[in-house]
Protein backbone atom coordinates (compact mmCIF):
# COMPACT_ATOMS: atom_id res chain seq x y z
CA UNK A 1 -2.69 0.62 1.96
CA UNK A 2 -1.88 -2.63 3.47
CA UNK A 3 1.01 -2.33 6.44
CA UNK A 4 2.70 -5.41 4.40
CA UNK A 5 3.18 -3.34 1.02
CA UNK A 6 7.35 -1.91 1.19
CA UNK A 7 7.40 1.33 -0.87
CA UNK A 8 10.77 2.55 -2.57
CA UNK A 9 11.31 6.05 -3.39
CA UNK A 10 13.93 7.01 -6.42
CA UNK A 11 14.63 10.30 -7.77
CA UNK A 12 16.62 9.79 -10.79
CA UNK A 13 19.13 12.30 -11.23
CA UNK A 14 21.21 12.07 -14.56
CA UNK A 15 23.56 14.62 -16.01
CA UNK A 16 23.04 15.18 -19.05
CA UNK A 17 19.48 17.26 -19.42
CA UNK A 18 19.18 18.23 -22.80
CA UNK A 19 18.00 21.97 -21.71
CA UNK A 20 19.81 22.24 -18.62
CA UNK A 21 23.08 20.00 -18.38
CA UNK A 22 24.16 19.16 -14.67
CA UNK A 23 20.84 21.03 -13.59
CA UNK A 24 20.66 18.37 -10.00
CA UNK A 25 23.69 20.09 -8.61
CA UNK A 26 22.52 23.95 -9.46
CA UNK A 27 22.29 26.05 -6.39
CA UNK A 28 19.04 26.94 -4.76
CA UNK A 29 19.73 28.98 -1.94
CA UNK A 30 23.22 27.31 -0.75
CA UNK A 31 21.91 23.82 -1.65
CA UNK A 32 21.81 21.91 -4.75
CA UNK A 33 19.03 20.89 -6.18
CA UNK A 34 19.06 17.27 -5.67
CA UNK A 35 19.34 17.97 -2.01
CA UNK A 36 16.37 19.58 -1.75
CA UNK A 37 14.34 17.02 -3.77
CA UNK A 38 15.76 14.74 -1.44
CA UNK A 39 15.44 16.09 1.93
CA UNK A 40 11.28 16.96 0.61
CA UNK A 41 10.64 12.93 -0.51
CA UNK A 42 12.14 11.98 2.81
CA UNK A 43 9.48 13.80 4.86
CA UNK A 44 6.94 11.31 2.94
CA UNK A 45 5.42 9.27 5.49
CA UNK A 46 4.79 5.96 3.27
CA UNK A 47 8.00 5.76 1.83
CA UNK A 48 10.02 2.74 3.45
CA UNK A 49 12.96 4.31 1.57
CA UNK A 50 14.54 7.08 -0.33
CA UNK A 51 17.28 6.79 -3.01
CA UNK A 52 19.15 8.73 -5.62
CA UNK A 53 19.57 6.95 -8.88
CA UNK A 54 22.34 9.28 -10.62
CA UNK A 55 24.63 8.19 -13.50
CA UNK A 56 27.09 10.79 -12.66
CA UNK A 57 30.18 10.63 -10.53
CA UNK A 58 29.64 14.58 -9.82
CA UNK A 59 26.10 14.03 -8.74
CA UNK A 60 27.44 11.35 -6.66
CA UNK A 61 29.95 13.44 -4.93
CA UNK A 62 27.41 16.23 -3.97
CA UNK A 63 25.04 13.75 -2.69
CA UNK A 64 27.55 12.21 0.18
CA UNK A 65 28.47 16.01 0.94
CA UNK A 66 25.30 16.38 2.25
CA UNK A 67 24.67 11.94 3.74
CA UNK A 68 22.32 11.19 0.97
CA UNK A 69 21.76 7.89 0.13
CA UNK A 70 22.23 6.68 -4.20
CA UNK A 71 23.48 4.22 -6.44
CA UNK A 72 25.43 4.72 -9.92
CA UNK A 73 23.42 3.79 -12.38
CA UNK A 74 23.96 3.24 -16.36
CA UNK A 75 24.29 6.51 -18.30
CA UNK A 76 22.98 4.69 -21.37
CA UNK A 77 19.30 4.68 -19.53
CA UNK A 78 16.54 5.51 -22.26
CA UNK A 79 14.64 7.05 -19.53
CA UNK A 80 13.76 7.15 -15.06
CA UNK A 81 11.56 4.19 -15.46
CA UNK A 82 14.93 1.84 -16.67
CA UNK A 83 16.41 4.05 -13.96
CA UNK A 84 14.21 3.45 -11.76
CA UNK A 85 14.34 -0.38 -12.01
CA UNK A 86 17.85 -0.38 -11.82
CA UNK A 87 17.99 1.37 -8.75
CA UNK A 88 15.88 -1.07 -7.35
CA UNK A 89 17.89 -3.75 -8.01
CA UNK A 90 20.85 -2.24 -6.77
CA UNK A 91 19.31 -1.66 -3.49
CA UNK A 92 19.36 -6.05 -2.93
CA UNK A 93 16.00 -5.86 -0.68
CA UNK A 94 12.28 -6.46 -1.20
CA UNK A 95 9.85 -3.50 -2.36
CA UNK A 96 6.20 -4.49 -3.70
CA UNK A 97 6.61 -0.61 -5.28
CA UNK A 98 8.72 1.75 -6.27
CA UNK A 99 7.61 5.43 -7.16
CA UNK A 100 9.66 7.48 -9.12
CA UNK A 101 9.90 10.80 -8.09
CA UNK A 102 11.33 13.81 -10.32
CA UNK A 103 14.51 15.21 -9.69
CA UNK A 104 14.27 18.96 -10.74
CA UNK A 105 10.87 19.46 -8.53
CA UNK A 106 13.32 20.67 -5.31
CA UNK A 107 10.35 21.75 -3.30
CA UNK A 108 8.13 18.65 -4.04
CA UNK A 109 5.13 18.45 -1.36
CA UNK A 110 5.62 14.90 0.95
CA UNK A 111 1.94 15.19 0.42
CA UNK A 112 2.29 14.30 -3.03
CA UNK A 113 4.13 11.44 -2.47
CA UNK A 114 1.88 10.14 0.39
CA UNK A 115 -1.67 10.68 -2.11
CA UNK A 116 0.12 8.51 -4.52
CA UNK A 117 1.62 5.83 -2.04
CA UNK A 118 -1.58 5.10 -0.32
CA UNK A 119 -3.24 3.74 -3.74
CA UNK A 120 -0.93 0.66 -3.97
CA UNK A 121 -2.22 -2.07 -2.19
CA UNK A 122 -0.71 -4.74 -3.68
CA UNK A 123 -3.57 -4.95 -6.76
CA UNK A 124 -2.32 -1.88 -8.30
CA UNK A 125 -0.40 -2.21 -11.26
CA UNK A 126 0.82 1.54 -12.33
CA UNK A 127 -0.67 4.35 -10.38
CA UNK A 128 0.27 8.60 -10.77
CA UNK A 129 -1.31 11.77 -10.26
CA UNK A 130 -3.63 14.59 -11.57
CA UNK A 131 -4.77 18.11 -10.82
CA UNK A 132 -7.75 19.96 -11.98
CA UNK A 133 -6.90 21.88 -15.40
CA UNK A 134 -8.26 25.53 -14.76
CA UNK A 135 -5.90 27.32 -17.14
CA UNK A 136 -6.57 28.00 -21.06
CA UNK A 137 -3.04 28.45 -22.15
CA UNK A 138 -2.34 25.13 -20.16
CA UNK A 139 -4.85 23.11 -21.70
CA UNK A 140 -4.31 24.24 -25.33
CA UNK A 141 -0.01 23.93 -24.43
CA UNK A 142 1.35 21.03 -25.99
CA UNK A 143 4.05 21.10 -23.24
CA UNK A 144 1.09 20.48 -20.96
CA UNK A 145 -0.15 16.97 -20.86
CA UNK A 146 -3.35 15.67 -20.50
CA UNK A 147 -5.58 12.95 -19.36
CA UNK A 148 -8.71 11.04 -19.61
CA UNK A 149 -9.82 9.13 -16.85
CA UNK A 150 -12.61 6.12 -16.41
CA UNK A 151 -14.86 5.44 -13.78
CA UNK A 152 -12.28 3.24 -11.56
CA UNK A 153 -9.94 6.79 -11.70
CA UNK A 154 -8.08 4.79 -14.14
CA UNK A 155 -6.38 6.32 -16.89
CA UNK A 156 -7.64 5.83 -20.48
CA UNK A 157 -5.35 8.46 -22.70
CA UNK A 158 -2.90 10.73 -22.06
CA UNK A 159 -2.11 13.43 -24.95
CA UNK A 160 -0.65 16.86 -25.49
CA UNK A 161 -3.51 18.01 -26.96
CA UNK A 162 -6.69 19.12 -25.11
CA UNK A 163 -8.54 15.92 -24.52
CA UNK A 164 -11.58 15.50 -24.88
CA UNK A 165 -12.75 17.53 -28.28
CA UNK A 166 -15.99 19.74 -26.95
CA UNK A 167 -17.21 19.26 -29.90
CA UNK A 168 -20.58 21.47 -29.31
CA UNK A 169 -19.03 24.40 -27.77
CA UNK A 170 -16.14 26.82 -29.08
CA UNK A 171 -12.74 26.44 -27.56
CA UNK A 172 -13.36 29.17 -25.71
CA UNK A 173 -16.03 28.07 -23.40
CA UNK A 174 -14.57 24.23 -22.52
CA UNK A 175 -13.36 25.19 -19.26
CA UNK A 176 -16.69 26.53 -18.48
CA UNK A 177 -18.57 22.53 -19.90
CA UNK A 178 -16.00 20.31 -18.55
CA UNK A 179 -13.69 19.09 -15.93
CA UNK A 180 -10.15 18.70 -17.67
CA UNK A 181 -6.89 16.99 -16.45
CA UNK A 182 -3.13 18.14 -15.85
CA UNK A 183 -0.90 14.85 -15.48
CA UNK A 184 1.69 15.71 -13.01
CA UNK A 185 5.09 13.41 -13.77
CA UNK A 186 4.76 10.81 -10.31
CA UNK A 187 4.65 7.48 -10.98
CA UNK A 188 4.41 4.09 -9.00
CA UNK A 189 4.78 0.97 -9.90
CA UNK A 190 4.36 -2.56 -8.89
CA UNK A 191 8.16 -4.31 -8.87
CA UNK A 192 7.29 -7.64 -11.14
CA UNK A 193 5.06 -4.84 -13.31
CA UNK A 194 8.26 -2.84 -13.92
CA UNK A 195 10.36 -5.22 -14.68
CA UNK A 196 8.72 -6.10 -17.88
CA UNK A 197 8.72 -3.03 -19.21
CA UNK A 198 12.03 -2.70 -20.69
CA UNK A 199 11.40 -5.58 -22.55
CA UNK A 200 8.45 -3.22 -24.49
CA UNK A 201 9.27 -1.99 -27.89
CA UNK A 202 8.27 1.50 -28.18
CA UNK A 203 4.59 1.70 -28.99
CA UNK A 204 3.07 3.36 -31.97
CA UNK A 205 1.07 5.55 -29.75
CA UNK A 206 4.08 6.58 -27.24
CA UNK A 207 6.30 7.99 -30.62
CA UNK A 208 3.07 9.98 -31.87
CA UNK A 209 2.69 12.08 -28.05
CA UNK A 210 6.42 11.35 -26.99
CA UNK A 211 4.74 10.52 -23.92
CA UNK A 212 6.42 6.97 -22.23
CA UNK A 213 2.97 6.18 -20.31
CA UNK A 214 1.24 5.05 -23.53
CA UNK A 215 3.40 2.45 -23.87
CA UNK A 216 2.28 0.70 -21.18
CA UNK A 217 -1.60 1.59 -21.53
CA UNK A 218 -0.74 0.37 -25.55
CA UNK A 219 0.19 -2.93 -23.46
CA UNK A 220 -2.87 -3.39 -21.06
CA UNK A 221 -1.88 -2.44 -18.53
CA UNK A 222 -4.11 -0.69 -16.12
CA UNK A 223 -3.51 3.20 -14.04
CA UNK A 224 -4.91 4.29 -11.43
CA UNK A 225 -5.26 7.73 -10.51
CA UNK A 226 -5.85 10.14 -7.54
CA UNK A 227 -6.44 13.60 -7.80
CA UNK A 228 -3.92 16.72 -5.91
CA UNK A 229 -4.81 19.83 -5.47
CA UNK A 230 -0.81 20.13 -4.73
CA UNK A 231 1.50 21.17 -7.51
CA UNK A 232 4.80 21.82 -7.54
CA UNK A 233 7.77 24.16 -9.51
CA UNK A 234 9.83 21.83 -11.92
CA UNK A 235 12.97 23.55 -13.28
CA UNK A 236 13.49 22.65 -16.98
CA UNK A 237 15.18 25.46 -18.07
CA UNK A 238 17.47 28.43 -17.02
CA UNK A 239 14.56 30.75 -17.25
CA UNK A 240 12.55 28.32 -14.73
CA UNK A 241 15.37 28.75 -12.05
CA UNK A 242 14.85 32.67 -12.02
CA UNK A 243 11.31 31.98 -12.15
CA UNK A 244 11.77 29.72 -8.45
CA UNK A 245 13.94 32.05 -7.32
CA UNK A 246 12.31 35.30 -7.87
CA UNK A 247 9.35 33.13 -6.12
CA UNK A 248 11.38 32.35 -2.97
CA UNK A 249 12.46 35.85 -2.69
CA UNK A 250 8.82 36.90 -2.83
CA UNK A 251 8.22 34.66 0.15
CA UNK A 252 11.11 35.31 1.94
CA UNK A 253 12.80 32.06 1.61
């Protein structure tokens, strides 16, 4: 990665989760969450910096309890990416890239973040991350998504379903023929790349998979990928927090 390229970090936080409302500001041992997403991205080495993008004055309030640095940002947001872009704006000062970085992963790896950041060298238009697929329920879960990948480690299709068909050999036996893909949710992007996007209908492919990403690879544009072996707990749901909890108190954390 060139010394010259400026990376922004934003973890949009927004209120209004449709399966767990206000979920930033739950508490994970004396902390909300947001804090702890935070306080993980800033240990990122290739970051050049690290803000909230929240839409909520609540979220705001619990993020100078604890000296974060955010911005408000429009509720109205159809997703992080427009979030995202805001953000940026609102910051007033140059970035080449800006990686979004979930807000319910709390104990995100700084690795992560640094595997991603050291792809964008100022060619790069989109870039994210994958992890080798070892797990039948995953790959046959539509709540898992997928990816194909082409010989640059570029992406070529993302889906819920298990891509690609093995046609010759029963479901059964595909973990044993091939090497399948988890997408994990980290994305960068070039500024002047993101700042057309909003200006992309939705693309016939992106309503099919629900899946925001194909709107862009509908549009040409390219996605490069690098592979973790890192992965870490998102909390979606209720039943995820007890699930990270119980984990914690299995570790003694």
């Amino acid at each position: 990665m060139p010394k010259s390229v400026r990376i922004l970090g934003v973890i949009p936080a927004r209120y209004a989760s449709t399966r767990f409302p206000a979920k930033a500001l739950i508490d994970i041992k004396g902390k909300p969450m947001i804090q702890w997403v935070y306080e993980h991205t800033l240990q990122a080495k290739l970051l050049d910096k690290v803000v909230i993008a929240t839409d909520h004055p609540a979220i705001a309030e619990a993020i100078e309890s604890f000296g974060g640095n955010y911005v408000l940002t429009n509720p109205n947001h159809p997703s992080g990416t427009d979030r995202c872009y805001e953000a940026f704006q609102k910051t007033g000062e140059h970035f080449d890239y800006i990686i979004n970085i979930q807000g319910d992963e709390p104990f995100i790896y700084p690795e992560q973040i640094d595997t991603l950041a050291a792809l964008l060298d100022g060619e790069v238009q989109l870039a994210t991350l994958v992890k080798h697929l070892k797990d039948a329920h995953l790959l046959f879960s539509p709540n898992t998504v997928k990816v194909v990948l082409n010989s640059h480690n570029e992406a070529l299709y993302f889906s819920r379903s298990p891509i690609p068909c093995l046609r010759n050999y029963p479901q059964e036996e595909w973990l044993k023929n091939h090497t399948f893909w988890k997408h994990l949710g980290i994305y960068a992007y070039k500024t002047d790349v993101l700042e057309g996007f909003g200006r992309l209908p939705k693309s016939n492919l992106e309503q099919a998979e629900a899946l925001e990403q194909l709107r862009w690879l509908e549009n040409g544009y390219k996605m490069k990928v690098a592979e973790t072996h890192l992965e870490s707990i998102s909390i979606d749901t209720p039943e995820d927090l007890q699930t990270l909890l119980a984990y914690l108190e299995s570790k003694g954390i």
